[in-house]
Every structure is written in C-alpha cells, then in structure tokens.
Protein backbone atom coordinates (compact mmCIF):
# COMPACT_ATOMS: atom_id res chain seq x y z
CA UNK A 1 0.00 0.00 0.00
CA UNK A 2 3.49 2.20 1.15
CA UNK A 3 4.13 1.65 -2.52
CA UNK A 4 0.73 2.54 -4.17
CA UNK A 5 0.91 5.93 -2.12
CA UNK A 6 4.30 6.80 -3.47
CA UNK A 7 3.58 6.01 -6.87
CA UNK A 8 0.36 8.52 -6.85
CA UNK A 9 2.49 11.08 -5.09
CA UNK A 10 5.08 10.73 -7.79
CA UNK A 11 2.29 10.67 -10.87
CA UNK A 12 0.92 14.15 -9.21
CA UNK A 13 4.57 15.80 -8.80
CA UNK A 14 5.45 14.62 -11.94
CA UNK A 15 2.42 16.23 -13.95
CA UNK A 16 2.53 19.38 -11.39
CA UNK A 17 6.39 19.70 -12.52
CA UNK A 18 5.49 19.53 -16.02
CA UNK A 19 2.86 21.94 -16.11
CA UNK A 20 4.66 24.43 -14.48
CA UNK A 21 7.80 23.79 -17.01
CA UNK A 22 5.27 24.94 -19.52
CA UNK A 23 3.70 27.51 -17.88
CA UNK A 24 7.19 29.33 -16.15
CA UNK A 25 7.31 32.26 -17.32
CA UNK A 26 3.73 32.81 -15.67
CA UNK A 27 5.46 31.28 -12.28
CA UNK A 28 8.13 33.50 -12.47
CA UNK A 29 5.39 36.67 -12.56
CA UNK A 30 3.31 34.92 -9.47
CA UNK A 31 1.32 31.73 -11.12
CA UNK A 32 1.37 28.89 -9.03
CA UNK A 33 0.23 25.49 -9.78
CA UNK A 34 -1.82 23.11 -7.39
CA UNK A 35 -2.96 20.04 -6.88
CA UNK A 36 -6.85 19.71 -6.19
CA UNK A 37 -6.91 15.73 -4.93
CA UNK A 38 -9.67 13.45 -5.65
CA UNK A 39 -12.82 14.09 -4.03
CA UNK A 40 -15.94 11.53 -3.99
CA UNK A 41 -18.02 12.20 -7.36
CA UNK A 42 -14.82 14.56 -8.56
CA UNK A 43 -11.94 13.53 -10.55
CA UNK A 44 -8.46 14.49 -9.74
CA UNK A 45 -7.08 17.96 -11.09
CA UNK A 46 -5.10 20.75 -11.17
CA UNK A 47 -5.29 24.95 -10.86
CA UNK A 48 -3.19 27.25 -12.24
CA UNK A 49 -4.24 30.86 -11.74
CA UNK A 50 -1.99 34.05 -14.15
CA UNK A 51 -2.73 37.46 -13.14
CA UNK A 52 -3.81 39.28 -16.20
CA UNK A 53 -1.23 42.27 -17.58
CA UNK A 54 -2.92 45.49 -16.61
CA UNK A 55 -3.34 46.77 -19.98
CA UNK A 56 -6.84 47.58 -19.85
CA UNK A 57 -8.11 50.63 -21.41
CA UNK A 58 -9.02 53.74 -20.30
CA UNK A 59 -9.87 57.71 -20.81
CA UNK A 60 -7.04 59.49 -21.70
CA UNK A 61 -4.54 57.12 -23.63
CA UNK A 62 -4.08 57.55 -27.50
CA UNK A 63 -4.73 55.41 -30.21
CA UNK A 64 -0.71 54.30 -30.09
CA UNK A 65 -1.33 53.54 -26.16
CA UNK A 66 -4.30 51.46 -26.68
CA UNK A 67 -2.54 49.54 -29.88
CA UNK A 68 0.04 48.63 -27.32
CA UNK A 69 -2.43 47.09 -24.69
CA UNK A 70 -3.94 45.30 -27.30
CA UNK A 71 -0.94 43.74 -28.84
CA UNK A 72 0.42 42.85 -25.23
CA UNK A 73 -2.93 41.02 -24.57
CA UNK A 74 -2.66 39.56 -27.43
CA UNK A 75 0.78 37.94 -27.10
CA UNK A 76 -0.03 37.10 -23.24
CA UNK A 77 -3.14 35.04 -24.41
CA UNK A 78 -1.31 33.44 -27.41
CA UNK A 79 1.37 32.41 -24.27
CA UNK A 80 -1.43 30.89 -22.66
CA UNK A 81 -2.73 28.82 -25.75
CA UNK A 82 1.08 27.80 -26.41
CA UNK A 83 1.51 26.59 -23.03
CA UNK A 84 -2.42 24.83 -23.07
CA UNK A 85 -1.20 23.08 -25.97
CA UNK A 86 1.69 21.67 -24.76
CA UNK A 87 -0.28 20.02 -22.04
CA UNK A 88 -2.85 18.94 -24.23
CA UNK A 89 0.28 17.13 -25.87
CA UNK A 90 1.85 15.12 -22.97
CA UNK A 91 -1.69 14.94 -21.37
CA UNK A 92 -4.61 14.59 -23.64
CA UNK A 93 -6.75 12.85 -21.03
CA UNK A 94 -6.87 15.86 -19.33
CA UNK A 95 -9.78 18.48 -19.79
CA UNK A 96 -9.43 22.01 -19.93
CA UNK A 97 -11.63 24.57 -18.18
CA UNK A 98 -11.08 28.21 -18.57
CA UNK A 99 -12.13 31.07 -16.62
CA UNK A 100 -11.65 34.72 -15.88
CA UNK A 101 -12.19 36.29 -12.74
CA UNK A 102 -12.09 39.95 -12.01
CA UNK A 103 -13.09 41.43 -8.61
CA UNK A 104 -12.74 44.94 -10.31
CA UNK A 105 -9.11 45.99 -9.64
CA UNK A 106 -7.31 42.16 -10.34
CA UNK A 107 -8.36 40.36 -13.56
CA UNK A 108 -7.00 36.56 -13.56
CA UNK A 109 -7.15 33.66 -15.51
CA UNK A 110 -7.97 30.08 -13.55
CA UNK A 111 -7.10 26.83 -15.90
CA UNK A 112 -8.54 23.90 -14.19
CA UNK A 113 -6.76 20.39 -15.91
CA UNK A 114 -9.14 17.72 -15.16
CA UNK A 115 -8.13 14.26 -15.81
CA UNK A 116 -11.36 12.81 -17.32
C-alpha cells in the first residue's frame, strides 16, 4: 500500500512539474500550480491561476497607447494557448476549463486540468 501511495504522489509531482515547465514564465510573474486531490463524485485535477497584464483601457490614452495594450494582450493570451497546448500534448486525457475572474481591480485567468 506504502508503494501505491508513493507512486500517486510521484504521478501528481510529476504532472505538477510539467505543467509548471510549460507555464514558467507565468510562475516567475506569481502563477502557481496546485494540486486539487480526488474528491468523492470529482476527478483528480489541477489549478493554475496568471494574473492578467494590466493593460486595460481607459480615458485618456491615445490610439498608439491602446494599440500597445492590445498587442500585449494579445501575445499574453497566445502564451497561454502555447503553453495549453503543450499540455494537451503530454496529457490529452486531461480536460481544460477556462475562466476569468475579475473582482474589479485584479483580472485573472484560472485553468482547471481535469483528468477525465
């Protein structure tokens, strides 16, 4: 049983280890990665939340400033689909729930990696 344990514990350090190898340059900005363990009627997953770039919009920024927002967002999102798809790669048994939360002054992503 000893052994059993250790091999799950391994299985969910190795798949936390690689999805933060693809997501790292998120980490290194203050992403973290987490196990969410098996609960009865749930299946066993993982959360990764990335703080949004504040690049939002507002009064009194010119065309040029608002350009550079939107091509910022736009490369930070295409990060995110790189980094989805490399997980979708190594772990295609996995599904991938995306959400954006924004309490009004912080605007985050949540990926939840279920393994279905």
């Amino acid at each position: 049983m000893k052994h059993l344990k250790k091999y799950n514990e391994s299985k969910e350090e190795d798949i936390i280890n690689y999805i933060s190898d693809c997501f790292i340059e998120f980490i290194d900005t203050g992403a973290e990665v987490k196990y969410n363990p098996k609960r009865p009627n749930y299946n066993e997953s993982y959360t990764i939340i990335i703080k949004v770039p504040d690049c939002w919009f507002s009064s009194g920024h010119t065309l040029i400033d608002n350009i550079k927002s939107t091509e910022t967002l736009l490369e930070f999102y295409k990060d995110i689909e790189n980094c989805l798809e490399k997980v979708t790669i190594k772990y295609p048994n996995f599904k991938q729930v995306y959400t954006t939360n924004n309490d009004g002054h912080i605007k985050e992503i949540e990926i939840l990696f279920i393994n279905i």
